[in-house]
C-alpha atoms as a PDB file:
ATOM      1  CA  UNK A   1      -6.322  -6.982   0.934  1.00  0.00           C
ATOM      2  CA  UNK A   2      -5.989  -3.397   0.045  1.00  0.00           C
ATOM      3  CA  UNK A   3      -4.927  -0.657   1.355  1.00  0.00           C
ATOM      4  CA  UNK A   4      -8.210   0.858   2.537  1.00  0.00           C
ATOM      5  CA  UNK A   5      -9.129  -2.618   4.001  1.00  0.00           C
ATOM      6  CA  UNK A   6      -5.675  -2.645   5.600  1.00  0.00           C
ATOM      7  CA  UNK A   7      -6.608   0.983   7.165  1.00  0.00           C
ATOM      8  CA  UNK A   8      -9.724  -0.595   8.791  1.00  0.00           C
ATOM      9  CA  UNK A   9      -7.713  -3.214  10.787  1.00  0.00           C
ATOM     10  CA  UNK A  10      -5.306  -0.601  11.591  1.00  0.00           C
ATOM     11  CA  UNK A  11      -8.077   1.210  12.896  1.00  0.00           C
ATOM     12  CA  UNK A  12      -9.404  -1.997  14.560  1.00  0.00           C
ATOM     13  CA  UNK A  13      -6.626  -2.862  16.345  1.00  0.00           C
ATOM     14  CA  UNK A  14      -5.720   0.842  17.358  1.00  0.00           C
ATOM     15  CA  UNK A  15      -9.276   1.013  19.263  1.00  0.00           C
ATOM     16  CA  UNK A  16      -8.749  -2.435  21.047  1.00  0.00           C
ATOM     17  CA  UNK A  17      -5.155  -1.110  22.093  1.00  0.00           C
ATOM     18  CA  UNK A  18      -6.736   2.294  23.199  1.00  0.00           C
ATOM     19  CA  UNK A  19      -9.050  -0.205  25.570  1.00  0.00           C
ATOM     20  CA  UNK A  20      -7.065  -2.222  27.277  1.00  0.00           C
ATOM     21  CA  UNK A  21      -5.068   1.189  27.941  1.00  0.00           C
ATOM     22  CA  UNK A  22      -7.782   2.754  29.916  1.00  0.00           C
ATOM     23  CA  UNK A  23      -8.652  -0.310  31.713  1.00  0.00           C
ATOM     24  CA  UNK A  24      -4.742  -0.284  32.589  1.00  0.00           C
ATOM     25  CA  UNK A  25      -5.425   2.960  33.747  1.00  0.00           C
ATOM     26  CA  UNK A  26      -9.038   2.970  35.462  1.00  0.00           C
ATOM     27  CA  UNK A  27      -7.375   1.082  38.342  1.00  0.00           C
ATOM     28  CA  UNK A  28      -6.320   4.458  39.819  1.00  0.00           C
ATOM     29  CA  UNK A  29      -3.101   3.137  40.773  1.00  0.00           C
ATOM     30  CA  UNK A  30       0.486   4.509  39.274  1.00  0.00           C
ATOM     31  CA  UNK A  31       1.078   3.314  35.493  1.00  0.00           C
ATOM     32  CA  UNK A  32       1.554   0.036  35.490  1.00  0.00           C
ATOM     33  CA  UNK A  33       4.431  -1.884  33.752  1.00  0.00           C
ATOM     34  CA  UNK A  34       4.043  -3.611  31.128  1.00  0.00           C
ATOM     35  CA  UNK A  35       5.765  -7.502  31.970  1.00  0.00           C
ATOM     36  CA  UNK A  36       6.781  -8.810  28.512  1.00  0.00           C
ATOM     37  CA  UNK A  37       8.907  -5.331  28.258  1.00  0.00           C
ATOM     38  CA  UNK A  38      11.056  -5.322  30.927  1.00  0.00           C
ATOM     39  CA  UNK A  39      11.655  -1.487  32.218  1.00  0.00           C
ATOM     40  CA  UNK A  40       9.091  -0.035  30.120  1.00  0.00           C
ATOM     41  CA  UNK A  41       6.128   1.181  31.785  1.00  0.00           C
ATOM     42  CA  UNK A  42       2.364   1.683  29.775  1.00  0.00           C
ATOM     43  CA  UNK A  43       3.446   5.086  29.042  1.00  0.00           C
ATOM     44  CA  UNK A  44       6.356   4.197  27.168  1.00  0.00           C
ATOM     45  CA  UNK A  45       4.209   1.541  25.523  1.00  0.00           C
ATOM     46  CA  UNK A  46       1.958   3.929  23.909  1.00  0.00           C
ATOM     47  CA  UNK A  47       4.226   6.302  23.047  1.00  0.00           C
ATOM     48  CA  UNK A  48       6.040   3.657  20.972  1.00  0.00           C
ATOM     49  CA  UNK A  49       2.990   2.016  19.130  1.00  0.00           C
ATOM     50  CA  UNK A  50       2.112   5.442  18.427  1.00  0.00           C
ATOM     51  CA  UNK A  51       4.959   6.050  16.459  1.00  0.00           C
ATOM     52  CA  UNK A  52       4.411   1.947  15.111  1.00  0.00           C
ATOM     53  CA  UNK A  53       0.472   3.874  13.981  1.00  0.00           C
ATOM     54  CA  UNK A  54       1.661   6.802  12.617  1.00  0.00           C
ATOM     55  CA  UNK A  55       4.388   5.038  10.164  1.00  0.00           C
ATOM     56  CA  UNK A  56       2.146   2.101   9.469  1.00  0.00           C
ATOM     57  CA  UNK A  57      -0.711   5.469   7.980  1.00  0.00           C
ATOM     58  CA  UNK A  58       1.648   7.039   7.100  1.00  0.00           C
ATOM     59  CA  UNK A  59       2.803   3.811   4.727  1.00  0.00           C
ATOM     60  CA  UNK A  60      -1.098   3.049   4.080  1.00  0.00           C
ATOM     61  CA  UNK A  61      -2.007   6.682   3.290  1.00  0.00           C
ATOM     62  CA  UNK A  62       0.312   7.206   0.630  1.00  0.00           C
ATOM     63  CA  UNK A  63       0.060   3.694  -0.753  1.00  0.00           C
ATOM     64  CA  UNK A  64       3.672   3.043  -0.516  1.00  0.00           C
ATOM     65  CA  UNK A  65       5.259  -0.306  -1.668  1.00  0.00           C
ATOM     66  CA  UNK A  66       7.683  -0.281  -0.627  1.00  0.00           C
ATOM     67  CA  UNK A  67       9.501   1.357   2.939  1.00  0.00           C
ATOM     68  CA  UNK A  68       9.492   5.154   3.442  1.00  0.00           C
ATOM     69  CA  UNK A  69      12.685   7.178   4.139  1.00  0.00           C
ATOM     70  CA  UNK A  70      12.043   7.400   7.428  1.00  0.00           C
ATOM     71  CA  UNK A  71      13.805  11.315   7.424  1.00  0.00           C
ATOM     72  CA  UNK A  72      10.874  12.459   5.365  1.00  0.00           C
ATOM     73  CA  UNK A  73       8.246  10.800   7.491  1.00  0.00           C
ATOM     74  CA  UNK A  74       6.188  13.506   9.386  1.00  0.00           C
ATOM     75  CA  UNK A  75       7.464  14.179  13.192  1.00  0.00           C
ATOM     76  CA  UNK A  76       5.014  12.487  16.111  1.00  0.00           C
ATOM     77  CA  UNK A  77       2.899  15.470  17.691  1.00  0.00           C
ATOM     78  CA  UNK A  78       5.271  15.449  21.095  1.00  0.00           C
ATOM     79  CA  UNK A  79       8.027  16.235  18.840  1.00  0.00           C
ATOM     80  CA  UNK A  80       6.402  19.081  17.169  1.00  0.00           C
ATOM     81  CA  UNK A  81       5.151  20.520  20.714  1.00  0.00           C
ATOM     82  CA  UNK A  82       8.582  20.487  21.726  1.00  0.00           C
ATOM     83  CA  UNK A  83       9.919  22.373  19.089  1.00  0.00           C
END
């Protein structure tokens, strides 16, 4: 597989995630936890597969064999809005 193939199941799987996090949400209720993670709640899950997403591109993007630095690695956009 190469790395534009590997881009469209990133891309894939990114979608299906975004789905099942508005149906979490379309129940109107407060944001729900998420069981297998104890004390994290769908919020927190996001936030951290964004960061998982943005690496993961990151590491597609620039056709990287091998692991990134992660101190060069470009900051998520909450950490650029808080700056």
């Amino acid at each position: 597989m190469d790395h534009v193939e590997r881009l469209v199941v990133l891309w894939t799987e990114t979608a299906a995630f975004e789905k099942a996090v508005r149906r979490a949400f379309d129940l109107g209720e407060p944001v729900p936890a998420v069981p297998s993670c104890p004390g994290w709640s769908v919020t927190d899950l996001v936030r951290h597969l964004g960061g998982v997403h943005r690496y993961l591109a990151h590491v597609l993007r620039e056709r990287l064999t091998v692991p990134p630095d992660p101190a060069g690695l470009p900051p998520s956009p909450r950490a650029a809005r808080t700056r």
